[in-house]
Protein backbone atom coordinates (compact mmCIF):
# COMPACT_ATOMS: atom_id res chain seq x y z
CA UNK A 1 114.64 97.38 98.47
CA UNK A 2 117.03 97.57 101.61
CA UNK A 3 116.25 98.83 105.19
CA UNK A 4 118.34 102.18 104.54
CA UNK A 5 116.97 102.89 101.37
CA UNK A 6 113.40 103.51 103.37
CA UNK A 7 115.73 105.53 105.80
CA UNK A 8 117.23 107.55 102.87
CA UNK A 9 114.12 108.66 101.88
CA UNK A 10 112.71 109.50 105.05
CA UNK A 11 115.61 112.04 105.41
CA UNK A 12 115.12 113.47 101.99
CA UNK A 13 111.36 114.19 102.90
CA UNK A 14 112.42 115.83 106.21
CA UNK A 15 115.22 117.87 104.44
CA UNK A 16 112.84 118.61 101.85
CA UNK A 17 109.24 119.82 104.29
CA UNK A 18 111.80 122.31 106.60
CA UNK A 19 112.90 124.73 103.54
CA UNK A 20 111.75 128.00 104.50
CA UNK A 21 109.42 129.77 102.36
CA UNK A 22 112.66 131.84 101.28
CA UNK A 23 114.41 129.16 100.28
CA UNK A 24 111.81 127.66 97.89
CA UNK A 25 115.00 128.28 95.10
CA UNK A 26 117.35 126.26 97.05
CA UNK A 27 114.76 123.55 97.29
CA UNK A 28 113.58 123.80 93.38
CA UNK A 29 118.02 123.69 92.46
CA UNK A 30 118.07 120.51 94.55
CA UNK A 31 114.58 118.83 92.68
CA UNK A 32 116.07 119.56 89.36
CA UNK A 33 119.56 118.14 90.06
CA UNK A 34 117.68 115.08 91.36
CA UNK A 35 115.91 115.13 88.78
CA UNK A 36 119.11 114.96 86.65
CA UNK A 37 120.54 112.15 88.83
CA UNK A 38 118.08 109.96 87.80
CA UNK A 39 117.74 110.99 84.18
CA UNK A 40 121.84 110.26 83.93
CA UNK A 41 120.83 106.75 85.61
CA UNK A 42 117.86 105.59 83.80
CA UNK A 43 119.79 107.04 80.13
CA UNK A 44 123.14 105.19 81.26
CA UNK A 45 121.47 101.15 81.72
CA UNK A 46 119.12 101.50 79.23
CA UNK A 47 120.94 100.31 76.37
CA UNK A 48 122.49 97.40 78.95
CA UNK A 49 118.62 96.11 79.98
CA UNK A 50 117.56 96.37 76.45
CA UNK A 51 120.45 94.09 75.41
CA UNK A 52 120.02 92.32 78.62
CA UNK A 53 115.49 91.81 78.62
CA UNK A 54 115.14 92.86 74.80
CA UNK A 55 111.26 93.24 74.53
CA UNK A 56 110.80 92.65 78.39
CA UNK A 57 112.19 95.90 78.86
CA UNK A 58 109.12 97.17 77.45
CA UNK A 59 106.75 95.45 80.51
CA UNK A 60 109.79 96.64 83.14
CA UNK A 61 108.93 100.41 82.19
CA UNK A 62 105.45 99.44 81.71
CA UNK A 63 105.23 98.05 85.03
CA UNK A 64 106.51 101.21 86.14
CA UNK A 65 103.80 103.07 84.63
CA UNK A 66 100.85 101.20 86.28
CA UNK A 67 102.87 101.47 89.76
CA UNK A 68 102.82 105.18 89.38
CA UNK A 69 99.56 105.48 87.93
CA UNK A 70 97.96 103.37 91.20
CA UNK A 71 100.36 106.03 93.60
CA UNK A 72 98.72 108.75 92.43
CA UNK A 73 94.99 107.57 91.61
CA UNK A 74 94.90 106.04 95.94
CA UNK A 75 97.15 108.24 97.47
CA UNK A 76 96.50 111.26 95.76
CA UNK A 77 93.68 113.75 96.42
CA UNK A 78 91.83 116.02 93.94
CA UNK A 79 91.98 119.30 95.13
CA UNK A 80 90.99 121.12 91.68
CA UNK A 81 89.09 124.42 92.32
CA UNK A 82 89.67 124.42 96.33
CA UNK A 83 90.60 126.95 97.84
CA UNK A 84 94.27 127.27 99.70
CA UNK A 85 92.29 127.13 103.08
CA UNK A 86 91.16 123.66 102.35
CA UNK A 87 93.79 121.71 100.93
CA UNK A 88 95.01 121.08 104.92
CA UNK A 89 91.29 119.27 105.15
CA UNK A 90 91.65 117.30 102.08
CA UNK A 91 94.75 115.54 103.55
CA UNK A 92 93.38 114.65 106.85
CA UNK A 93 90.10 114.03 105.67
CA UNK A 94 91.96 110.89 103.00
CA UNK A 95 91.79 107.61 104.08
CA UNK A 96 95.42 106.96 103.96
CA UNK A 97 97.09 110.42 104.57
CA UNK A 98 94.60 111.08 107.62
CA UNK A 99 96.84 109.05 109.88
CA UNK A 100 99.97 111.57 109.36
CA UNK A 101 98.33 115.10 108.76
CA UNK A 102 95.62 114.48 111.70
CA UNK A 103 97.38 116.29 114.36
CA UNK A 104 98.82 119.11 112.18
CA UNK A 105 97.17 122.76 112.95
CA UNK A 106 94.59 123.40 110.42
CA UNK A 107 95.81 125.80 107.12
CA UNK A 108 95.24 129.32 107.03
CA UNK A 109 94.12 129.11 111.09
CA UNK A 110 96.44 131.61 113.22
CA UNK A 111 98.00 129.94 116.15
């Protein structure tokens, strides 16, 4: 992937951690649309890979699969049955996330 692809998605995750609590809606209108985006994409070259790999395109979205799988099995925590106040520990406490979340106040602590 390209340089401004990685910058791309660094804005989306900036755009997408300032919505205000009141704007949750906004937020959720722009996930599903996204959402939508990609469904159009993935249903438009379909049919052109499976012409193009024929059974390979099984392994391509297979690959996919175990790529996601690994994403969220290392980089993301459990945080069944925890409490709200917690979930701000869990992230700095993971071996990966700890490095971004360490200096963020505490949740559920008044400033």
């Amino acid at each position: 992937m390209s340089e401004g692809y990685a910058y791309l998605v660094l804005v989306m995750i900036g755009v997408y951690r300032d919505i205000p609590a009141g704007g949750a809606d906004g937020g959720q209108s722009i996930t599903v649309a996204v959402s939508f985006l990609f469904t159009c994409v993935v249903a438009q070259t379909f049919l052109a890979m499976l012409c193009r790999l024929k059974a390979g395109i099984f392994f391509f979205f297979g690959g996919w699969l175990l790529v996601m799988t690994a994403f969220v099995y290392l980089l993301l925590p459990e945080t069944k049955n925890l409490p709200i106040e917690q979930i701000g520990l869990v992230w700095r406490e993971h071996w990966f996330w700890k490095r971004i979340v360490a200096g963020g106040d505490p949740v559920g602590e008044a400033k």
